[in-house]
C-alpha atoms as a PDB file:
ATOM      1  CA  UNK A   1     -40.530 -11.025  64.482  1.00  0.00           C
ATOM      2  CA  UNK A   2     -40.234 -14.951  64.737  1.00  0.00           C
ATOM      3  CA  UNK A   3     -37.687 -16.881  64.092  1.00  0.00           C
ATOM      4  CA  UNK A   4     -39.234 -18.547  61.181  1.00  0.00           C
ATOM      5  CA  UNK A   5     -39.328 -14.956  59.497  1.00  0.00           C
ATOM      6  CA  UNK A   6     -36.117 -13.934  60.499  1.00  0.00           C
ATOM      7  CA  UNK A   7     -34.550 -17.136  59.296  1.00  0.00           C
ATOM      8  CA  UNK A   8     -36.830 -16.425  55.865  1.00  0.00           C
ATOM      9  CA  UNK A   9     -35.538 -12.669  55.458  1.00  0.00           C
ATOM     10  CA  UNK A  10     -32.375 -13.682  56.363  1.00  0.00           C
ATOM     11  CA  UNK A  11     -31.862 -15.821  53.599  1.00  0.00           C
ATOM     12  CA  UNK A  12     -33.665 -13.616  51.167  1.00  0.00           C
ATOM     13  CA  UNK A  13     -30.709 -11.635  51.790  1.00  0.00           C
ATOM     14  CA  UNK A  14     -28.411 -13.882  51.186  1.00  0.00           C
ATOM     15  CA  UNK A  15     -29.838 -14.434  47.896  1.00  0.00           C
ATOM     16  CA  UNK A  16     -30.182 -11.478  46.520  1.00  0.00           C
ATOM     17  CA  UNK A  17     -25.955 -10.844  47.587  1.00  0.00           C
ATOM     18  CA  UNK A  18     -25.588 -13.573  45.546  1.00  0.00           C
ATOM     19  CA  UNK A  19     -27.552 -12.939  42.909  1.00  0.00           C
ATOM     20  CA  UNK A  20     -25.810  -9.474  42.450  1.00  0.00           C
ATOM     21  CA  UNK A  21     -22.208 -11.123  42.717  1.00  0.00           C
ATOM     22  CA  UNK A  22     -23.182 -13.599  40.010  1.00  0.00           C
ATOM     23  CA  UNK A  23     -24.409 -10.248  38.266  1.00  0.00           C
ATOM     24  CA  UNK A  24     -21.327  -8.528  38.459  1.00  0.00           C
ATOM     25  CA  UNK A  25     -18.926 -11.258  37.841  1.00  0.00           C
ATOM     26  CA  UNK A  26     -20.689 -11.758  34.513  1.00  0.00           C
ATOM     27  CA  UNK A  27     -20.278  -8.523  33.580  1.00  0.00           C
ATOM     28  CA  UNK A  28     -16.767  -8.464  34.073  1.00  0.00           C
ATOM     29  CA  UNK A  29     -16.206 -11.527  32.445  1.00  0.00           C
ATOM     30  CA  UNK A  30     -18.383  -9.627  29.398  1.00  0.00           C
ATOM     31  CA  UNK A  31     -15.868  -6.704  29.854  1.00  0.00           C
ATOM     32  CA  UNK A  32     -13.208  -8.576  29.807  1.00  0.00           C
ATOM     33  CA  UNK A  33     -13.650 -11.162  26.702  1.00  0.00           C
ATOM     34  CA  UNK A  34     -15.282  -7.916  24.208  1.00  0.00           C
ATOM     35  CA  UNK A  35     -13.284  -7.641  21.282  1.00  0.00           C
ATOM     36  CA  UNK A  36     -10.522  -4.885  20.610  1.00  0.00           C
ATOM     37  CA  UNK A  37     -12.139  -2.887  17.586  1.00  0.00           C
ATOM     38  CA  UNK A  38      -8.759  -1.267  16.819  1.00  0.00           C
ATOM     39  CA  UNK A  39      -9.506   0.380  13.408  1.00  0.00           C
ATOM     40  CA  UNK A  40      -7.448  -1.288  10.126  1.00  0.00           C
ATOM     41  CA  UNK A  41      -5.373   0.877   7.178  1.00  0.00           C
ATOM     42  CA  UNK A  42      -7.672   3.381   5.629  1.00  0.00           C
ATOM     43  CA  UNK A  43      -8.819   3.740   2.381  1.00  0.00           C
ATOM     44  CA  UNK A  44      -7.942   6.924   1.232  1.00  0.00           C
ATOM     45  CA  UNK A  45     -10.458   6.647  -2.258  1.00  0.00           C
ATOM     46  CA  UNK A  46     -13.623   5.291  -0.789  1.00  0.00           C
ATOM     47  CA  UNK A  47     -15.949   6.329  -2.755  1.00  0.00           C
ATOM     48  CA  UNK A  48     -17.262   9.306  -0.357  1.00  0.00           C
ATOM     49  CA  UNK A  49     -14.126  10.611   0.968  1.00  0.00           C
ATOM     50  CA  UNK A  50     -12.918  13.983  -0.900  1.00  0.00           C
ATOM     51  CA  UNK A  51      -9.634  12.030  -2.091  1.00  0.00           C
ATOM     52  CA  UNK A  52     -11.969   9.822  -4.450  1.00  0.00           C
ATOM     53  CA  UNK A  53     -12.179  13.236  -6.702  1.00  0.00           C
ATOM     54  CA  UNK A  54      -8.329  12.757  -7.600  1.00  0.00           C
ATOM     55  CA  UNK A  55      -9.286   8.955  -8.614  1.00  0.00           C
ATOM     56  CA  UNK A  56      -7.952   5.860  -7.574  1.00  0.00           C
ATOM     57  CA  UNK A  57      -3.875   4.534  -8.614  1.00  0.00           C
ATOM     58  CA  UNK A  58      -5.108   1.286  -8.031  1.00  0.00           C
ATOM     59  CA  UNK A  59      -7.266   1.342 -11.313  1.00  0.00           C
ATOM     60  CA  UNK A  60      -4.762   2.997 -13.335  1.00  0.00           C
ATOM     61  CA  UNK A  61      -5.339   1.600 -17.371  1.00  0.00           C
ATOM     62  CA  UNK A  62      -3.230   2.641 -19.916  1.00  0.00           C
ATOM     63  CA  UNK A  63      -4.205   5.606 -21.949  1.00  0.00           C
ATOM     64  CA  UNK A  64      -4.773   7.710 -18.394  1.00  0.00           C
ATOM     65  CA  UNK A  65      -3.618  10.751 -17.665  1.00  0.00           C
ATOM     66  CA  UNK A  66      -2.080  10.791 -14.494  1.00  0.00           C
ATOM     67  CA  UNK A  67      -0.931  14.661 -13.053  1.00  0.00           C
ATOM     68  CA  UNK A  68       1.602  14.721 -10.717  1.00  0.00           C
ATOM     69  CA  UNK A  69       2.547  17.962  -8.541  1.00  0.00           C
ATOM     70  CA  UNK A  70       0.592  19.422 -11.296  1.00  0.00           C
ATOM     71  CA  UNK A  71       2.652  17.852 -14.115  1.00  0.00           C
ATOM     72  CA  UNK A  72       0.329  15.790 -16.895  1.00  0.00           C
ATOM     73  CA  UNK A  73       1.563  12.259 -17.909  1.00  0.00           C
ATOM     74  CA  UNK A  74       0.089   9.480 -20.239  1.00  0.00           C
ATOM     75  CA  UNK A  75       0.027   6.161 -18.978  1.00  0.00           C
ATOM     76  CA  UNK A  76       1.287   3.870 -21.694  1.00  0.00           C
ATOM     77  CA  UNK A  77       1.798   0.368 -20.131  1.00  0.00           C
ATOM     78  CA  UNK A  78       2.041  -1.394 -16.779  1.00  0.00           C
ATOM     79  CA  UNK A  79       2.840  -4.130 -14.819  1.00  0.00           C
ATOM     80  CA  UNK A  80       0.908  -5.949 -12.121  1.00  0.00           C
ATOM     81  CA  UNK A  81       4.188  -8.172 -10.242  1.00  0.00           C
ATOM     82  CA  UNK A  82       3.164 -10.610  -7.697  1.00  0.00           C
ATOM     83  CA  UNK A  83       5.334 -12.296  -4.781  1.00  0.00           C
ATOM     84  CA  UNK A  84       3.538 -15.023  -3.106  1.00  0.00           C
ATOM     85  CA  UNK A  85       0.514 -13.462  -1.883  1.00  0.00           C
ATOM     86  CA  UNK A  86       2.268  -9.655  -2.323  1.00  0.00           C
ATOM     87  CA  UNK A  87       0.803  -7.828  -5.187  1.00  0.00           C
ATOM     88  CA  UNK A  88       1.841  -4.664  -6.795  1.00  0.00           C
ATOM     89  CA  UNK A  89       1.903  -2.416  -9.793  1.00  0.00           C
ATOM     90  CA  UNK A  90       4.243  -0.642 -11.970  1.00  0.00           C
ATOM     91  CA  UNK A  91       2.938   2.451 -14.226  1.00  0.00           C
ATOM     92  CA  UNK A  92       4.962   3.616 -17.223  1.00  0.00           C
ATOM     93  CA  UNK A  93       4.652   7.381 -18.059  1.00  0.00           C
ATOM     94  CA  UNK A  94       5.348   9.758 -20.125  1.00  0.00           C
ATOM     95  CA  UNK A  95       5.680  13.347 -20.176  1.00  0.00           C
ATOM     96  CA  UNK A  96       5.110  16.390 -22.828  1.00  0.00           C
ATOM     97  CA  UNK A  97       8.405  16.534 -23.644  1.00  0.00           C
ATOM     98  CA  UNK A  98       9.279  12.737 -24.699  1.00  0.00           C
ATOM     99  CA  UNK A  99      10.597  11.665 -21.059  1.00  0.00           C
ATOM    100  CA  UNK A 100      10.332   8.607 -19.101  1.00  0.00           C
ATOM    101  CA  UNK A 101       9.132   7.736 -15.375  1.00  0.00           C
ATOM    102  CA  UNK A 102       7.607   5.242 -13.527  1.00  0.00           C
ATOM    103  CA  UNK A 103       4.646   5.245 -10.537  1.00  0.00           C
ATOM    104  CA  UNK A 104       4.925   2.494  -8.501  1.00  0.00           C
ATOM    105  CA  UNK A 105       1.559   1.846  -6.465  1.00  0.00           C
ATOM    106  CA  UNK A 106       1.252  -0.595  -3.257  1.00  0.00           C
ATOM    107  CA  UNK A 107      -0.774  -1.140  -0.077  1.00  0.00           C
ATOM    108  CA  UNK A 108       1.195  -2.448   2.778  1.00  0.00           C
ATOM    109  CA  UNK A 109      -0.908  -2.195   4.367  1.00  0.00           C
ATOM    110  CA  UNK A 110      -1.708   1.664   3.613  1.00  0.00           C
ATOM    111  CA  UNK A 111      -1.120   2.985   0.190  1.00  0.00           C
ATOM    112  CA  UNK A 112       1.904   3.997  -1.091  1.00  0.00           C
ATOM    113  CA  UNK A 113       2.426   5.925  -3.936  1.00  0.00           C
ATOM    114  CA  UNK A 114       6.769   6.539  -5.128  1.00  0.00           C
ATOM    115  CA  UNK A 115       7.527   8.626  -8.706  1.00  0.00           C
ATOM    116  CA  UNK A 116      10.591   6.678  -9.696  1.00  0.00           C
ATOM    117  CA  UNK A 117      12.920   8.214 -12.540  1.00  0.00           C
ATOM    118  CA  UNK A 118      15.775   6.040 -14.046  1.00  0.00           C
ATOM    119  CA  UNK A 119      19.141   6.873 -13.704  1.00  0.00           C
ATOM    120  CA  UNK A 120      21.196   4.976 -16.705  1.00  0.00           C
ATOM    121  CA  UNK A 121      24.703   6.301 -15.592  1.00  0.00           C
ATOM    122  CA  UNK A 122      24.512   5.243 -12.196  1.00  0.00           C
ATOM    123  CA  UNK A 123      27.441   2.777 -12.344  1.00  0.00           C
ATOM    124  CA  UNK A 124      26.289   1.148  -9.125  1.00  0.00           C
ATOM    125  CA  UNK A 125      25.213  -3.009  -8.385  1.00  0.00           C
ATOM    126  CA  UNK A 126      22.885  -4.302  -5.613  1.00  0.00           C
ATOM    127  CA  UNK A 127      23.243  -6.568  -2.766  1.00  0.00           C
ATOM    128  CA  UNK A 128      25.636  -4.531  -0.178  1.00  0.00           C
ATOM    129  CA  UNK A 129      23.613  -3.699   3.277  1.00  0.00           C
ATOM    130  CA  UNK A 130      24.057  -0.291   2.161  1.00  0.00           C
ATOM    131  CA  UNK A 131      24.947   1.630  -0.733  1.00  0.00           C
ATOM    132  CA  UNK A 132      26.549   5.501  -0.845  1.00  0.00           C
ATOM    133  CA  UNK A 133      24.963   7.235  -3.941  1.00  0.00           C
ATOM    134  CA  UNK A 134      25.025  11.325  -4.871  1.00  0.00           C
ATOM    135  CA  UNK A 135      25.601  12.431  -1.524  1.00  0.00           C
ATOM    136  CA  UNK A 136      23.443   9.508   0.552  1.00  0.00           C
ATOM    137  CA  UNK A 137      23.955   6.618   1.887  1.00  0.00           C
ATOM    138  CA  UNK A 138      20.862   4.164   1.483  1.00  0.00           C
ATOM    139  CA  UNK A 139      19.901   0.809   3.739  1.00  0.00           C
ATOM    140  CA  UNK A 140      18.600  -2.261   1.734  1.00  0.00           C
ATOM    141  CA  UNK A 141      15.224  -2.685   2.712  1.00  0.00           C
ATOM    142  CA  UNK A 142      14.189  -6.133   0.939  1.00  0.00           C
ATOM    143  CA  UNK A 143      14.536  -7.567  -2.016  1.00  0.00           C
ATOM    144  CA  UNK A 144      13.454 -10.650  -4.029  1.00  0.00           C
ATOM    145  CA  UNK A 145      12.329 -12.133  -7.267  1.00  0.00           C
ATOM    146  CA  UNK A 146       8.779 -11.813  -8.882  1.00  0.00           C
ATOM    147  CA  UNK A 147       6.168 -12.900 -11.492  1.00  0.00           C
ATOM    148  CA  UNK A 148       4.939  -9.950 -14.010  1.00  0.00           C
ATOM    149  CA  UNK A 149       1.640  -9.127 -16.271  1.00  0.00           C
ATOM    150  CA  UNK A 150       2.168  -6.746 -18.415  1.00  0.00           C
ATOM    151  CA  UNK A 151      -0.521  -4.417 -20.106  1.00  0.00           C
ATOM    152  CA  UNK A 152      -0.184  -1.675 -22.802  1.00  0.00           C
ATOM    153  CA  UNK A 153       3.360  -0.637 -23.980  1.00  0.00           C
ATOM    154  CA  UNK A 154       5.653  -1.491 -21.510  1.00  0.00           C
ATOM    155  CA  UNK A 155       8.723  -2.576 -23.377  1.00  0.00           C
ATOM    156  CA  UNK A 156       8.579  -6.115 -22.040  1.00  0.00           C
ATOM    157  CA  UNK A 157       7.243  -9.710 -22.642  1.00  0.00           C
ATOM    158  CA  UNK A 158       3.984 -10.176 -21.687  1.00  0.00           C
ATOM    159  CA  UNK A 159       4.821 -11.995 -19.048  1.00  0.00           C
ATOM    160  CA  UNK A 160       8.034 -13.069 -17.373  1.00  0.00           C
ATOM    161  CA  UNK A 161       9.793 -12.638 -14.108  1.00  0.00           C
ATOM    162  CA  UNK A 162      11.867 -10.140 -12.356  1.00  0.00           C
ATOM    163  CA  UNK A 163      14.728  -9.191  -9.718  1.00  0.00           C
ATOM    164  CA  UNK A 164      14.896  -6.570  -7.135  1.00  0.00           C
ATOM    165  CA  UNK A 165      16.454  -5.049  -4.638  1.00  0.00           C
ATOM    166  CA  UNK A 166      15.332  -1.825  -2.520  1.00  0.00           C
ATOM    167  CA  UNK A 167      16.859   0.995  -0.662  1.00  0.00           C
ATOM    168  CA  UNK A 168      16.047   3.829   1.475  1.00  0.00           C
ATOM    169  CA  UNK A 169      17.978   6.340   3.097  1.00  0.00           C
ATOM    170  CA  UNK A 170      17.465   8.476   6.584  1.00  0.00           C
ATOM    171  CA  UNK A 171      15.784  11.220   4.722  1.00  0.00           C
ATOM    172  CA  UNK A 172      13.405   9.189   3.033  1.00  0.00           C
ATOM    173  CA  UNK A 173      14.980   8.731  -0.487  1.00  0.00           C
ATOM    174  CA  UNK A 174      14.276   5.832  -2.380  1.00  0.00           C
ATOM    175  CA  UNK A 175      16.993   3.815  -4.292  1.00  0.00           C
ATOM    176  CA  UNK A 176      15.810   0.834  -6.581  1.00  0.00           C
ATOM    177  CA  UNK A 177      17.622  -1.612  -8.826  1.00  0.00           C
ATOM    178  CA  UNK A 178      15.277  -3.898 -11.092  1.00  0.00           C
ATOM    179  CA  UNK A 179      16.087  -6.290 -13.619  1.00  0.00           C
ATOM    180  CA  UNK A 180      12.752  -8.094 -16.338  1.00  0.00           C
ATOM    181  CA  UNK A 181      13.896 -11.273 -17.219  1.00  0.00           C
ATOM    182  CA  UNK A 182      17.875 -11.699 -18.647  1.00  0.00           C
ATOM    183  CA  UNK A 183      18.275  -7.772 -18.757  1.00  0.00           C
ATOM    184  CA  UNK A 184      21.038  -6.513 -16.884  1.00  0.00           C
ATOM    185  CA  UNK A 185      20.169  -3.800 -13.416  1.00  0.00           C
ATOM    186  CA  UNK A 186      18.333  -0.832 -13.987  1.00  0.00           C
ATOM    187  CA  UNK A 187      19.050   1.853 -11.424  1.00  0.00           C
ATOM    188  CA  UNK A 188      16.082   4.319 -10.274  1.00  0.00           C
ATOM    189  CA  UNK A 189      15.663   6.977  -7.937  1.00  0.00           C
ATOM    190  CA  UNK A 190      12.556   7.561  -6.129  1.00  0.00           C
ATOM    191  CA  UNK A 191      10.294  10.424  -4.329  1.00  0.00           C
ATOM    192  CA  UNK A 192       7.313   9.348  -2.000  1.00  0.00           C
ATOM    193  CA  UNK A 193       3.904  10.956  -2.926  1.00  0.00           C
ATOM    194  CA  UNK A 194       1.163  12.131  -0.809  1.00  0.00           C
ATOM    195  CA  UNK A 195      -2.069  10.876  -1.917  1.00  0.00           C
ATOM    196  CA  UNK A 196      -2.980  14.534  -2.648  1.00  0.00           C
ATOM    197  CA  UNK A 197       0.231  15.133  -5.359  1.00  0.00           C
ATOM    198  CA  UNK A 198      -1.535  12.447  -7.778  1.00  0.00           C
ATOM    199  CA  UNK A 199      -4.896  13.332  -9.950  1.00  0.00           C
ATOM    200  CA  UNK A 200      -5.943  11.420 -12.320  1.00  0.00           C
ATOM    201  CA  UNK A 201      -7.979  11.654 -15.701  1.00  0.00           C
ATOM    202  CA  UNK A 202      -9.392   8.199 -16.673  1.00  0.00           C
ATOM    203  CA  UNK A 203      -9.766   7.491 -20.113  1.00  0.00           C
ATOM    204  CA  UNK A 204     -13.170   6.414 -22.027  1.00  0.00           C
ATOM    205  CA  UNK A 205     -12.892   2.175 -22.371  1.00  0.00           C
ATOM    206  CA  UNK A 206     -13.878   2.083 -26.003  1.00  0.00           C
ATOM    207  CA  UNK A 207     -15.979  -0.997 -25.284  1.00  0.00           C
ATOM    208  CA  UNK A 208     -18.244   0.981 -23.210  1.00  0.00           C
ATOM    209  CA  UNK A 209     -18.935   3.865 -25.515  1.00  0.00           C
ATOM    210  CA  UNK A 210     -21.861   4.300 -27.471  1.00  0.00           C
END
């Protein structure tokens, strides 16, 4: 072999190493830059998951029957309540016998679903870091001051704006104190759902019929 083709296979070779470092420092940069596809809340009602059989809270209308832990209820009013860009709801229900509860329904971001009754001898006011109440002690979580729509019966002005303050205790317990417009504080206690304690029976819209 010559020089000439020495010196020409020499620096083929050094071509091709550099080729294949370019190569493999693009690929790592490629690596490196990919996006994160970390997965975001589920929806536990898309449409074919076997939770969409129990229906959806988040399209609860008045006139629905909504059973919970096997229990029917008619929905007879609710509230959509919006803080800044927050939005939940507040169901009204009521049961066989003539009693009265409420279903609050929010995604934050997953979907939480709390059976809320009220207690109206709880002689108790808000705004302590924590409050001690039948045998718990609960820890404000937030609280704050919101817009309401109202739909159905809900006892309430159309429209208006309310006060809140929220409590939770080690176990899980939920403690709530609301007040719609110049009403005094309504105390409620609440129990956390699974998705799988609600059904729901939507009613016929009459405009649809026929």
């Amino acid at each position: 072999m010559n020089g000439s083709v020495a010196y020409l296979v020499t620096a083929a070779g050094c071509l091709i190493a550099v080729a294949g470092i370019v190569v493999a420092v693009v690929a790592l940069r490629r690596t490196r830059t990919r996006p994160s596809r970390h997965p975001g809340p589920t929806d536990p009602f898309r449409d074919r998951d076997a939770d969409a059989l129990r229906g959806d809270p988040r399209r609860l209308r008045p006139g629905d029957i909504v059973e919970i832990r096997r229990v029917p209820y008619t929905l007879r009013g609710s509230v959509e309540l919006r803080e800044g860009s927050w939005t939940w709801w507040e169901h009204f229900l009521d049961d066989a016998s003539g009693g009265q509860l409420w279903l609050s329904v929010e995604e934050d971001p997953d979907l939480e679903l709390v059976l809320w009754r009220t207690d109206p001898d709880a002689a108790l006011t808000p705004g302590a870091p924590t409050v001690d109440f039948d045998g718990r002690r609960f820890t404000k979580e937030e609280s704050g001051h919101a817009r309401f729509t109202g739909t159905g019966t809900t006892g309430l002005d159309p429209t208006g704006a309310m006060r809140y303050f929220d409590y939770r205790s080690p176990d899980g317990a939920r403690l709530s104190f609301e007040a719609f417009g110049d009403a005094a504080w309504e105390v409620s206690r609440g129990d956390v759902l699974h998705r799988s304690d609600v059904m729901i029976y939507p009613q016929a819209d009459p405009g649809k019929v026929g």
